[in-house]
Protein backbone atom coordinates (compact mmCIF):
# COMPACT_ATOMS: atom_id res chain seq x y z
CA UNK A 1 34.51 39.38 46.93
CA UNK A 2 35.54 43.23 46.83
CA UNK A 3 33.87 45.50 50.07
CA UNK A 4 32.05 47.39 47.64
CA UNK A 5 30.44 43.97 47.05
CA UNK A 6 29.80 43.35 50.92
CA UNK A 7 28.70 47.01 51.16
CA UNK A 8 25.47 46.29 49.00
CA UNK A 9 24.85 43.35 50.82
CA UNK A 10 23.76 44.59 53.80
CA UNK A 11 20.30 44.15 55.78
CA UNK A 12 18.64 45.40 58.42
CA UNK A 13 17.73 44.46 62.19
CA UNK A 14 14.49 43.32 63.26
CA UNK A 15 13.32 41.35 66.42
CA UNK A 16 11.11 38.90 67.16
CA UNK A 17 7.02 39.04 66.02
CA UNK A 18 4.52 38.40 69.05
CA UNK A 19 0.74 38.17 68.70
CA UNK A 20 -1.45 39.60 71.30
CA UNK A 21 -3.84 36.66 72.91
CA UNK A 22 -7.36 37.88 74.03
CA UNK A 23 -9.59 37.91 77.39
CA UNK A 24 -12.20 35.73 78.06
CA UNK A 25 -15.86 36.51 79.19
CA UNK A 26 -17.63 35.74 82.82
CA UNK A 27 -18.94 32.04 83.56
CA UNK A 28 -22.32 31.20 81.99
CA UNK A 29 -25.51 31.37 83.67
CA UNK A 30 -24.20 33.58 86.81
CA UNK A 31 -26.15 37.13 86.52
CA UNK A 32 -24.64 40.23 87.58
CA UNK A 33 -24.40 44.07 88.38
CA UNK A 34 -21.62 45.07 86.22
CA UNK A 35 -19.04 44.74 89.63
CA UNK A 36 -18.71 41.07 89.07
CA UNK A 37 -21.36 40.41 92.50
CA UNK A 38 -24.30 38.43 91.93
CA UNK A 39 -27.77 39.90 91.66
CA UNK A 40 -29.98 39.00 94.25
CA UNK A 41 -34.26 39.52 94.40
CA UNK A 42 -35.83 39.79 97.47
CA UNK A 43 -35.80 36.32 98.52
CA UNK A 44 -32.08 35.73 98.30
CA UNK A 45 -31.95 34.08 94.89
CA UNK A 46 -29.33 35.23 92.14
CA UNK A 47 -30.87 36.96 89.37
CA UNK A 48 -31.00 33.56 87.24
CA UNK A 49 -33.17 31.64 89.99
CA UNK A 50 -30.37 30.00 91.95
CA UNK A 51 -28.66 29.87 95.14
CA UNK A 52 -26.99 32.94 96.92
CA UNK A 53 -23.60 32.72 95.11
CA UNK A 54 -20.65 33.27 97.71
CA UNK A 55 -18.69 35.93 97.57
CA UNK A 56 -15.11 34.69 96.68
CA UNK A 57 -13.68 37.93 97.17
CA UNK A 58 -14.13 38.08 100.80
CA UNK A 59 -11.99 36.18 103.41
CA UNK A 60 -13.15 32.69 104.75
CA UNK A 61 -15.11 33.19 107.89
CA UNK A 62 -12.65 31.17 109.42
CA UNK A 63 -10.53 34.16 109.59
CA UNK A 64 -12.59 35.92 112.54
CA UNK A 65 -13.64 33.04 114.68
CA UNK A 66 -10.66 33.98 117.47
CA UNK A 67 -9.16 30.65 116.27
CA UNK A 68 -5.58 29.79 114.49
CA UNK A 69 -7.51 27.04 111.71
CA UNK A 70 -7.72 26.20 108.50
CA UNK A 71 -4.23 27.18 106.71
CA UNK A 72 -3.72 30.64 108.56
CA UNK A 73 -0.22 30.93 110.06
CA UNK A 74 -1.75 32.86 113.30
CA UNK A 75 -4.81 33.48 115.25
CA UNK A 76 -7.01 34.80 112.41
CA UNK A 77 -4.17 35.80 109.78
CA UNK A 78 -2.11 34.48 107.20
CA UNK A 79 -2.59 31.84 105.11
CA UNK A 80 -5.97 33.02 102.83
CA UNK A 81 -6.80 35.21 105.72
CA UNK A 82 -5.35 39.11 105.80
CA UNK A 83 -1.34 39.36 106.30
CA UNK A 84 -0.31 38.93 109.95
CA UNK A 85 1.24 42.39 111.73
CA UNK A 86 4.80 41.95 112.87
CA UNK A 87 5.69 39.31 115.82
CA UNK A 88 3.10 36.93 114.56
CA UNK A 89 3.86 33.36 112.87
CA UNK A 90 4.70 32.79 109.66
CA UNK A 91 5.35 30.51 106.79
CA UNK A 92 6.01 32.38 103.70
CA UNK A 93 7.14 35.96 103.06
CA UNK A 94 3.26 36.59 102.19
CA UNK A 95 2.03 35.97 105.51
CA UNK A 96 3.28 39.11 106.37
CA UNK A 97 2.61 42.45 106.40
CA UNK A 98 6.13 42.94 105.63
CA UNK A 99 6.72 40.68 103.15
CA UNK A 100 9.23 39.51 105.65
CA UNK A 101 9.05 36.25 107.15
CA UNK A 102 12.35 35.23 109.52
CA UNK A 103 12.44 32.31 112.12
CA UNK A 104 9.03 31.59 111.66
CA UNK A 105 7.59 34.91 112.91
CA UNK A 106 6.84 38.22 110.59
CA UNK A 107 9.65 40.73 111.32
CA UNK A 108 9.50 44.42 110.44
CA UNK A 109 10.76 46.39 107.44
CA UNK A 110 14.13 46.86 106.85
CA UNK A 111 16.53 47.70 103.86
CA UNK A 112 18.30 44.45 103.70
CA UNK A 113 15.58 42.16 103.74
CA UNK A 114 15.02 41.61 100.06
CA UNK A 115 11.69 42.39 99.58
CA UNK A 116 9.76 46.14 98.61
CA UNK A 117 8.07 47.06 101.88
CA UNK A 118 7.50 49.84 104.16
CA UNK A 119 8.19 53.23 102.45
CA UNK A 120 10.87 51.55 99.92
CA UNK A 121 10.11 52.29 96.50
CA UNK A 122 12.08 49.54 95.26
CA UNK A 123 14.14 46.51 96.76
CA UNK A 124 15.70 47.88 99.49
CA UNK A 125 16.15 50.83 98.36
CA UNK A 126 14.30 54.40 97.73
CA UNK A 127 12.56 56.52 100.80
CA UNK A 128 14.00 56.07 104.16
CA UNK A 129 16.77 53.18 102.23
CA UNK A 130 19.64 53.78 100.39
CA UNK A 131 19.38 55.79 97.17
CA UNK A 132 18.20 53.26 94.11
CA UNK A 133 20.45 52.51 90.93
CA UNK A 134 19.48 53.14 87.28
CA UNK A 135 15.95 51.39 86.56
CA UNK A 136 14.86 50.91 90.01
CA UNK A 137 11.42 52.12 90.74
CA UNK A 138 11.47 55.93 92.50
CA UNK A 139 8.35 58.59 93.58
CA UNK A 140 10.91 61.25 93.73
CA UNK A 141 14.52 62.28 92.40
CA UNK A 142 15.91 61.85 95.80
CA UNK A 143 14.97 58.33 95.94
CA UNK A 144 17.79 57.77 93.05
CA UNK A 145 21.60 57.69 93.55
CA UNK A 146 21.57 59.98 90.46
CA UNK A 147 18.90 62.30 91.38
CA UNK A 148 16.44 61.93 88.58
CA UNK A 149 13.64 60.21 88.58
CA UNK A 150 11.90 59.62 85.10
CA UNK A 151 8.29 57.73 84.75
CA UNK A 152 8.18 56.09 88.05
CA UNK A 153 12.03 54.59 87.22
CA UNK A 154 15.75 56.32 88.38
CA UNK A 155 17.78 57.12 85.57
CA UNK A 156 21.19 55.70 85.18
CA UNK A 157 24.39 57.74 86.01
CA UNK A 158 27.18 58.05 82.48
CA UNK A 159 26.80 54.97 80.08
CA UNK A 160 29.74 52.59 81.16
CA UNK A 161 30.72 49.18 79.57
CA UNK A 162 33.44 46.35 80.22
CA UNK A 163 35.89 45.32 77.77
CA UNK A 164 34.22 43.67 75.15
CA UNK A 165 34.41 39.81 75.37
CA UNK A 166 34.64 37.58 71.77
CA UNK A 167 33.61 34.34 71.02
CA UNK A 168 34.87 32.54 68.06
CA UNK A 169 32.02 32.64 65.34
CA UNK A 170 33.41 30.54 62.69
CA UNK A 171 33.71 31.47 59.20
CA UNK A 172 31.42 33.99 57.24
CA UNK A 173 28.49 35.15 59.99
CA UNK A 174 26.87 37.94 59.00
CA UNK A 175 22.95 38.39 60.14
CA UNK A 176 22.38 38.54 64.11
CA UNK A 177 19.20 38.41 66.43
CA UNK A 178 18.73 37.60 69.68
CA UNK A 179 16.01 35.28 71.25
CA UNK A 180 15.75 32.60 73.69
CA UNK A 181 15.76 29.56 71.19
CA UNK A 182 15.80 27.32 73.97
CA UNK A 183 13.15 28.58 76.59
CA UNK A 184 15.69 29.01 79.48
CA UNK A 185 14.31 32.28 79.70
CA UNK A 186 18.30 33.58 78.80
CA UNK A 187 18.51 35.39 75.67
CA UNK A 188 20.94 33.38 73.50
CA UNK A 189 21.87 34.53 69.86
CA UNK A 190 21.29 33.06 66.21
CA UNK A 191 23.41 33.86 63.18
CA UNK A 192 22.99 33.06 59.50
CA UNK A 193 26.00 32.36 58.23
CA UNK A 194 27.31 30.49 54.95
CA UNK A 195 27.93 27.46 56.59
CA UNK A 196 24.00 27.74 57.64
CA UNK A 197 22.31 28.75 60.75
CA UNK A 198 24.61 29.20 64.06
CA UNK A 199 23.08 29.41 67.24
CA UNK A 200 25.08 30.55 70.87
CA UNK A 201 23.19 29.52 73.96
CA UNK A 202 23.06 32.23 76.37
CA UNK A 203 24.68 30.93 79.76
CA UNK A 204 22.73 34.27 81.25
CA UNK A 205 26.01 35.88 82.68
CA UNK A 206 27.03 37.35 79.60
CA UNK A 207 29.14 34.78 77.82
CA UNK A 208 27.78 31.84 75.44
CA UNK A 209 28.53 27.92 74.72
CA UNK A 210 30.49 27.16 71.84
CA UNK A 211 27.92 27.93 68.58
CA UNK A 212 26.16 24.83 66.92
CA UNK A 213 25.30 25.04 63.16
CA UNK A 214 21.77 23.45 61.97
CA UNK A 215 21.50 22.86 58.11
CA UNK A 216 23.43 22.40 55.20
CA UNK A 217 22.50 25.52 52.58
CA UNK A 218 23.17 25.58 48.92
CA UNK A 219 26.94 25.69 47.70
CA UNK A 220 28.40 28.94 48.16
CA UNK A 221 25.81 30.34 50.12
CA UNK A 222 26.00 34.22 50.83
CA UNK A 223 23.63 35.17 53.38
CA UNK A 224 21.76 37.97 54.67
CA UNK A 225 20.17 39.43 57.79
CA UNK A 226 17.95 36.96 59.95
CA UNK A 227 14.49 37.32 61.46
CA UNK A 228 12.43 35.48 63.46
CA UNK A 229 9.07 34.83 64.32
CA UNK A 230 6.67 31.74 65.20
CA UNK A 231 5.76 30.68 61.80
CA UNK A 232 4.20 27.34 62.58
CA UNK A 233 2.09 29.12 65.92
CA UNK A 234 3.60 26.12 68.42
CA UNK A 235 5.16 28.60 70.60
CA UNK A 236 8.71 28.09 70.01
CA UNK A 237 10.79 30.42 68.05
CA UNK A 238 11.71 30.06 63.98
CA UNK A 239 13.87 31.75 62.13
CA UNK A 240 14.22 33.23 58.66
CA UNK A 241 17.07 34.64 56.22
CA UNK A 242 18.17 34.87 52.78
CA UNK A 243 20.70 33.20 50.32
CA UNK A 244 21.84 36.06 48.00
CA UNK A 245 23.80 33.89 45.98
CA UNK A 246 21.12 31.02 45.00
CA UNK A 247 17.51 33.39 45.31
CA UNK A 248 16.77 31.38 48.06
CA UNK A 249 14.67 32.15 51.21
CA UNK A 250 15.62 29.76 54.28
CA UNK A 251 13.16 28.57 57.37
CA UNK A 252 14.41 27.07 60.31
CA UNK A 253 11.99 25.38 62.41
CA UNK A 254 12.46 25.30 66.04
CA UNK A 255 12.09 22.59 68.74
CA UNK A 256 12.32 24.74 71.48
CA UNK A 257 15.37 23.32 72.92
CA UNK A 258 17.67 25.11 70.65
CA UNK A 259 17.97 22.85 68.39
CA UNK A 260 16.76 22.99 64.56
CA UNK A 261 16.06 20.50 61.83
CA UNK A 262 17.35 21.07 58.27
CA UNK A 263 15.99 24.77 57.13
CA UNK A 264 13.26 24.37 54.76
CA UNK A 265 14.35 26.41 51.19
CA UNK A 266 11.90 28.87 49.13
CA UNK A 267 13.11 29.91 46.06
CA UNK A 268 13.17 33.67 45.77
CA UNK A 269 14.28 35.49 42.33
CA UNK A 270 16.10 38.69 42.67
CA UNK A 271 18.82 37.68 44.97
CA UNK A 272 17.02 38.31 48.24
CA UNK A 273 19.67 40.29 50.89
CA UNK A 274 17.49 41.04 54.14
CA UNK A 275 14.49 39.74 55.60
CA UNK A 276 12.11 41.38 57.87
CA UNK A 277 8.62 39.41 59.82
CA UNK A 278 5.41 40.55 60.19
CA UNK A 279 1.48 40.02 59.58
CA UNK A 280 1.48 41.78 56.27
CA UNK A 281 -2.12 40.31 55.49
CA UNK A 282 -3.82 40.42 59.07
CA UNK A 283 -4.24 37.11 59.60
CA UNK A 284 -2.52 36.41 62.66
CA UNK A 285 0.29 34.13 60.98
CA UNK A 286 3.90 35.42 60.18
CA UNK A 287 5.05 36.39 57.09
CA UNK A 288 7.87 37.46 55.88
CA UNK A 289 9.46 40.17 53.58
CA UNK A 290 12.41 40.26 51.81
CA UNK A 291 15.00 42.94 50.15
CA UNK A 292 16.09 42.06 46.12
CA UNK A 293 19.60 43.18 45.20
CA UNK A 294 18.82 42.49 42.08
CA UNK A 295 15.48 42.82 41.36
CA UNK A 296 15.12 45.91 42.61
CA UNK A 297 12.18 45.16 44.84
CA UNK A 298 10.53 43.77 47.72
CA UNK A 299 9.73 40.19 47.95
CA UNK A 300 6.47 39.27 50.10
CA UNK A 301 5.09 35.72 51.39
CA UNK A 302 2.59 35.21 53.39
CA UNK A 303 2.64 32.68 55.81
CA UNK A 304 0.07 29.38 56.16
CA UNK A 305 0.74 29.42 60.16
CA UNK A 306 2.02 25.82 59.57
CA UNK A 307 5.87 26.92 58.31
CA UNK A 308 4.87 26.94 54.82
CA UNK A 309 4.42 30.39 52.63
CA UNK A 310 2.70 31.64 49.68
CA UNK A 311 4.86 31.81 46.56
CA UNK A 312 6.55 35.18 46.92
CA UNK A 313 4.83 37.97 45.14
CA UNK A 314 7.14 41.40 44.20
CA UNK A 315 6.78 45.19 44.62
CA UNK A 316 9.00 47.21 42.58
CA UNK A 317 10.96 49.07 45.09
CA UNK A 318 11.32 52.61 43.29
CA UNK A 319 14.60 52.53 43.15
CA UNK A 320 18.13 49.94 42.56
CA UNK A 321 18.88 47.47 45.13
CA UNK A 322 16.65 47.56 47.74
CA UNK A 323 19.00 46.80 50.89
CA UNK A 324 17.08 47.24 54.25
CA UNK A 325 13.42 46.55 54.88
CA UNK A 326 11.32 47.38 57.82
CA UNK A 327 7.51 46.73 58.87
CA UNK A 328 6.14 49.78 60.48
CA UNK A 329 2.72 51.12 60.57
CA UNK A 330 3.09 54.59 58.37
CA UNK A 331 -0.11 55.74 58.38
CA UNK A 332 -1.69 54.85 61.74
CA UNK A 333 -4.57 52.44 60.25
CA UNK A 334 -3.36 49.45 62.02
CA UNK A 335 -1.72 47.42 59.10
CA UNK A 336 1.57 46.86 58.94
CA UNK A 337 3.32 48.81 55.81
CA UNK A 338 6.88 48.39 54.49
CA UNK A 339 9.60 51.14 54.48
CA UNK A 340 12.36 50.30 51.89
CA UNK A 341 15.88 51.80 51.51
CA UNK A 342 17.56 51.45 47.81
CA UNK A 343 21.77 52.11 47.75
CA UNK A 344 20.46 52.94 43.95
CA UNK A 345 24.02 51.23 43.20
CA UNK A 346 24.65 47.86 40.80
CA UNK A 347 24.60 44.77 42.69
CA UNK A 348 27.84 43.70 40.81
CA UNK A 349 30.45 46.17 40.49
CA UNK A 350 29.01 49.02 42.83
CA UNK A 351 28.44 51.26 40.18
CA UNK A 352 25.72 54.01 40.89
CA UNK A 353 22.40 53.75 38.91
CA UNK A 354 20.20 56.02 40.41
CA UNK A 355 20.19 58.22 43.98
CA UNK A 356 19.86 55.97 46.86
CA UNK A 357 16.28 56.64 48.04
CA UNK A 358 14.12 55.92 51.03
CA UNK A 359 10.38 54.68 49.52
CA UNK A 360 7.40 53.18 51.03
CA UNK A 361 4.56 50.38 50.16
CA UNK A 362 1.10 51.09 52.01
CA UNK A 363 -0.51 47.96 52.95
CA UNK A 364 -4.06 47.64 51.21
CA UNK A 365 -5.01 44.77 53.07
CA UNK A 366 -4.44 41.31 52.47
CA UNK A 367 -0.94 40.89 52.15
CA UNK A 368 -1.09 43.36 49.05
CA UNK A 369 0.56 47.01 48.55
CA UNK A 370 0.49 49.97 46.19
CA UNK A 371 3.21 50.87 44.24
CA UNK A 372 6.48 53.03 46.08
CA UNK A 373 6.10 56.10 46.88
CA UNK A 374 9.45 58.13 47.68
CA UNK A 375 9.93 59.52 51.51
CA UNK A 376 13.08 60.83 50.58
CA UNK A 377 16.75 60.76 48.61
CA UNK A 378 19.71 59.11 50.67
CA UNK A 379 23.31 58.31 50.19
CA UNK A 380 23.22 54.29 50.76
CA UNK A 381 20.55 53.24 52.94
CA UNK A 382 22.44 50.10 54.53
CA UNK A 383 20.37 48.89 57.82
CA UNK A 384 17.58 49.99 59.51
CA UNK A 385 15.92 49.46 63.15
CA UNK A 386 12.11 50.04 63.74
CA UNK A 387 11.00 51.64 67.18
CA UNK A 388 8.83 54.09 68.91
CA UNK A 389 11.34 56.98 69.02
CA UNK A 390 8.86 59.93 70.14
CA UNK A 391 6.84 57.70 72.44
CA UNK A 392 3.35 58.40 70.74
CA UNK A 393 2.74 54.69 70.69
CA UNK A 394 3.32 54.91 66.80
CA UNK A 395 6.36 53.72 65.39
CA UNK A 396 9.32 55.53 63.51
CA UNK A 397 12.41 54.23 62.22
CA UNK A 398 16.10 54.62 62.12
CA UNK A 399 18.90 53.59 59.72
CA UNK A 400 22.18 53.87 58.55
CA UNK A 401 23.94 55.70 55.70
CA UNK A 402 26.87 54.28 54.19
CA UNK A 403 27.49 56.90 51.70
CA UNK A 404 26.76 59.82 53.86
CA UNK A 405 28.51 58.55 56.88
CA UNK A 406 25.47 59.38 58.89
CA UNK A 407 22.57 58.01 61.28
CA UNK A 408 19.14 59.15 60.20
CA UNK A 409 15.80 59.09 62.30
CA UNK A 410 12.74 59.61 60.46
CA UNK A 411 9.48 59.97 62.73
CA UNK A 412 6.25 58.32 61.15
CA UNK A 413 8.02 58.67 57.23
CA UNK A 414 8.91 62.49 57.86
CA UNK A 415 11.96 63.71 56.75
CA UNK A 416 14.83 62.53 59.00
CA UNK A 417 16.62 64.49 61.20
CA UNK A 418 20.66 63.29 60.54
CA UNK A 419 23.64 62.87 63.10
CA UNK A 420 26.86 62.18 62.26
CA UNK A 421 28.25 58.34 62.66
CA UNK A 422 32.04 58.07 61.90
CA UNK A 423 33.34 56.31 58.38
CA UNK A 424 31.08 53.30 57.51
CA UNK A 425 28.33 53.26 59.97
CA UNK A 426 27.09 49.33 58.87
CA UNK A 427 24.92 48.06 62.16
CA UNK A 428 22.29 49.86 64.20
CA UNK A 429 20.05 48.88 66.80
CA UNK A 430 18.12 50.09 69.80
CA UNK A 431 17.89 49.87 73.27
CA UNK A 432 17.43 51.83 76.76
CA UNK A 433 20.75 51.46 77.97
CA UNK A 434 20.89 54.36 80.06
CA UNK A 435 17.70 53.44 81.48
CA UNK A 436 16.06 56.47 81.23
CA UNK A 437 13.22 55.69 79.74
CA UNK A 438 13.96 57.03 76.08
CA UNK A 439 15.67 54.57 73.84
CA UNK A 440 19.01 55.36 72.68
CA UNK A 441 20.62 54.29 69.49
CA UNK A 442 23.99 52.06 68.43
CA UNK A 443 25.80 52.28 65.25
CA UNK A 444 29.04 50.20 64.21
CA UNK A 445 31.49 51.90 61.84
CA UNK A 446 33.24 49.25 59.66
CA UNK A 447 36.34 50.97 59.52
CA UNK A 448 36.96 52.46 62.98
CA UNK A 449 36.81 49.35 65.37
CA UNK A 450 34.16 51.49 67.24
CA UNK A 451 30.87 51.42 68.25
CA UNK A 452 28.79 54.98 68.84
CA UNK A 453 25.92 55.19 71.37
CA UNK A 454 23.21 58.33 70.42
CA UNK A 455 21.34 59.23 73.61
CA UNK A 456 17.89 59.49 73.34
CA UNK A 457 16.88 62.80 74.38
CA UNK A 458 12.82 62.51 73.65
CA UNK A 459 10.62 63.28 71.30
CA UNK A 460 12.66 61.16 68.80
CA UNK A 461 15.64 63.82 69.29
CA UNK A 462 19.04 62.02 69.99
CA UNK A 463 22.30 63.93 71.70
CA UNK A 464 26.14 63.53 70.13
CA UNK A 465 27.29 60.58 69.32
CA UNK A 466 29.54 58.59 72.44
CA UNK A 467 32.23 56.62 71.20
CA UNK A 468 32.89 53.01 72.53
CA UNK A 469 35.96 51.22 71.51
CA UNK A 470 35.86 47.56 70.68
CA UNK A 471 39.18 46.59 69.13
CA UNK A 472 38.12 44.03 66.66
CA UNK A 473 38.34 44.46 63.16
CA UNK A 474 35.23 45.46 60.99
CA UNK A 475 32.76 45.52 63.33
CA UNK A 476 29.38 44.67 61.48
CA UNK A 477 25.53 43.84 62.60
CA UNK A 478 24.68 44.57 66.09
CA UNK A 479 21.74 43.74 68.00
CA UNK A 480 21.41 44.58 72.28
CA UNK A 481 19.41 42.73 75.40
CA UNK A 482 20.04 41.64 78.53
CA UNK A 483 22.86 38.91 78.38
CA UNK A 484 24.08 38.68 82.01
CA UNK A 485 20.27 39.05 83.77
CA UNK A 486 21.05 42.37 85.45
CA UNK A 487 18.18 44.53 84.01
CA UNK A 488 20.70 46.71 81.86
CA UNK A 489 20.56 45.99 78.16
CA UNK A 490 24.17 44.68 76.71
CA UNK A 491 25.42 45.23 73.13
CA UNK A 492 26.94 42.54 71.11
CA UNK A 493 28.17 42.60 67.59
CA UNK A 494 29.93 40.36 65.08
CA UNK A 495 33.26 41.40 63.34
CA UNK A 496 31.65 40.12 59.76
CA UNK A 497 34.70 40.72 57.87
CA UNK A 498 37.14 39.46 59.71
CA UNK A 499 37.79 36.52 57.60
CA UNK A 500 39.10 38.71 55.11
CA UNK A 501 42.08 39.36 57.91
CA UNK A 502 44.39 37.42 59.76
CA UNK A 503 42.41 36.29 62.51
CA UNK A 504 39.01 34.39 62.58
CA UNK A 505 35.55 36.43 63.06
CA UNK A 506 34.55 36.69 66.19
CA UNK A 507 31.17 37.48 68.16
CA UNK A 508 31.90 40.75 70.83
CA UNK A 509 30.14 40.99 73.77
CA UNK A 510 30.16 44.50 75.22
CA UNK A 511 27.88 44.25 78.68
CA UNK A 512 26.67 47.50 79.95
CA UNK A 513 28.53 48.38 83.32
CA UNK A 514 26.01 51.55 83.83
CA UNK A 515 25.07 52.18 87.61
């Protein structure tokens, strides 16, 4: 297979779908005054003829009898009576005051006591403590070692990471996400690969066990990028991707215990390359979109919410090989639309057809769209991330630009602003990884063994591109989180290529060292 091959091949990045659960009402048959008290007539009864309800919001009376009873740690405190002042007993840290229960009495504030009290604005640190690190809570710049104080949080000091750490990833991975597949509440990391799905559980300290592969896919299986969602609504995470080579779509259900039973196959004509989740048709269940290489278009199936789909139905794309896909509300009216990128290049031999292009489909409801309609003209859209760059609550979207060796940001479907990316940006994601509160982008260029970091600078504006070495060999699809549980997202990429070169591919984990 030639690069120019690999090159068209591409998808995009996309996280995990979650549906929002709903509230539930007051108990029947209790009447009330809009404050959640009871309504009482003048003879003591609640509004709907019964007893004097209680009121649960006040203390037990217990707690003012001059007695230590009921569960209260002290005379008339603690327990489900009001925190205890310092010298009194104690049982638990919330029998206190101040949070801080030692030796069985309530001690007073200090900065080393591991809990937010007193004037702290974060664990032991901020006001009278010493200053707080990157994404520690803060009232004012000077509670923050680096003097700036953004939303309530301390920004970080210069973006630092370690070395990068690899993992051997076995032989042809290529789409990456990251989600907790086994409910350890530690991000771990599946793969589609041509040997099937590969899954590294996250130890939570920034390295991973040795990868299990679930499935057997069609002979010479060439995938594309993975997505995941909860397709059959039992809470525990599925995943998705494509199989260029046989027009296949695969579905891996899973068990919650990271395991994953033999992926489910949909066929899926046009040689399907990325696949992006999402409630195209309101419903509440996941569906799922895919990218055609070859037939030019946008494949869409709707999900039953028991891991079966609707046979796929296709958009024309508006333009030749449609290579990254990405659900994103366009036009604010709550349905979730599809942004497209076309390399406008021949599947085959790389041969340009048409201008690569940058076209949407506008949900109409029901899992159906109208026809493209052209954002923009690009060099070779290649991946793309989806995120609320501006903070308006609505999102934009980002991708990359083989052709034009460029990063391009496009707020709501405007015309994108462009910053430069090095040869062959192929991988972008998004994370706060200064922890300033504006996200910040990464890019991997293919040929330069380098990552680059754009720093948000709000208002979906990003600052130069920073450089990050990795020293591995064709660095490919990247995706960030938390890996080693110390509130800073981490960056991790695969080197997709590599088996084209001496060594074997490997997964790099670059863990963000920012104070």
């Amino acid at each position: 297979m030639s690069t120019l091959r690999l090159v068209s091949l591409i998808p995009s990045t996309l996280l995990m779908m979650t549906l929002a659960g709903c509230g539930g009402n007051s108990p029947a048959g209790t009447g009330s005054d809009g404050s959640g008290n009871p309504i009482e007539d003048a003879g003591g009864a609640t509004a709907d003829g019964g007893a004097v309800l209680p009121d649960l919001t006040m203390p037990p009376q217990t707690c003012g009898n001059g007695k230590k009873d009921g569960d209260e740690s002290d005379l008339d405190c603690g327990g489900s009576c009001l925190p205890c002042a310092n010298g009194k007993g104690c049982g638990k840290p919330g029998d206190c005051v101040s949070a801080v229960c030692t030796a069985g009495a309530c001690a007073a504030p200090t900065c080393s006591d591991g809990a937010k009290n007193g004037d702290e604005t974060d664990v032991d640190c901020g006001g009278p403590c010493p200053k707080c690190k990157g994404g520690k809570g803060c009232k004012v710049a000077t509670d923050c070692a680096t003097n700036v104080c953004n939303g309530g949080l301390c920004a970080a000091g210069p973006l630092m990471f370690a070395k990068g750490v690899d993992h051997p990833a076995g032989k042809y991975p290529w789409g990456i996400v990251a989600v907790d597949v086994n409910e350890d509440k530690k991000l771990d990391l599946a793969i589609s690969s041509g040997d099937g799905l590969r899954i590294f559980l996250g130890k939570g300290d920034g390295t991973f066990d040795a990868f299990a592969t679930f499935g057997s896919p069609s002979a010479n299986s060439i995938p594309g990028e993975i997505s995941t969602a909860d397709f059959n609504k039992d809470g525990h995470a599925d995943l998705v991707w494509p199989d260029f080579n046989n027009d296949l779509a695969y579905i891996a259900i899973g068990k919650g215990d990271g395991t994953f039973p033999a992926a489910k196959q949909i066929k899926v004509k046009g040689g399907p390359q990325t696949a992006v989740t999402g409630d195209f048709d309101g419903d509440g269940r996941a569906d799922v979109a895919m990218g055609l290489a070859v037939g030019n278009g946008v494949a869409v199936m709707t999900g039953n919410g028991d891991g079966t789909f609707g046979a796929p139905a296709t958009y024309p794309s508006g333009g030749t090989n449609a290579n990254c896909v990405g659900a994103i509300d366009l036009d604010g009216d709550g349905k979730q639309d599809i942004v497209v990128g076309n390399t406008g290049t021949n599947w085959m031999n790389g041969m340009v057809l048409m201008k690569g292009s940058v076209f949407s489909l506008i949900n109409m409801g029901a899992g159906t769209f109208k026809p493209a309609v052209k954002l923009f003209d690009a060099g070779q859209p290649t991946t793309l991330v989806v995120r609320d760059f501006d903070g308006d609550g609505r999102s934009d979207f980002a991708f990359t630009d083989f052709g034009a060796k460029q990063t391009l940001v496009s707020l709501k479907g405007a015309a994108p602003a462009a910053y430069g990316a090095g040869a062959t940006p192929l991988g972008i994601a998004s994370a706060d990884l200064s922890l300033d509160g504006k996200l910040d982008l990464v890019v991997s260029s293919y040929q330069l063994q380098q990552i680059t970091i754009f720093p948000g600078m709000g208002g979906g504006a990003f600052g130069t591109g920073v450089p990050v070495q990795v020293n591995y060999p064709n660095p490919g699809r990247v995706t960030t989180g938390d890996f080693n549980s110390d509130g800073k997202p981490d960056i991790v990429l695969i080197n997709f290529n590599a088996n084209m070169m001496p060594v074997q591919p490997v997964l790099v984990v670059v863990l963000n060292t920012t104070t």
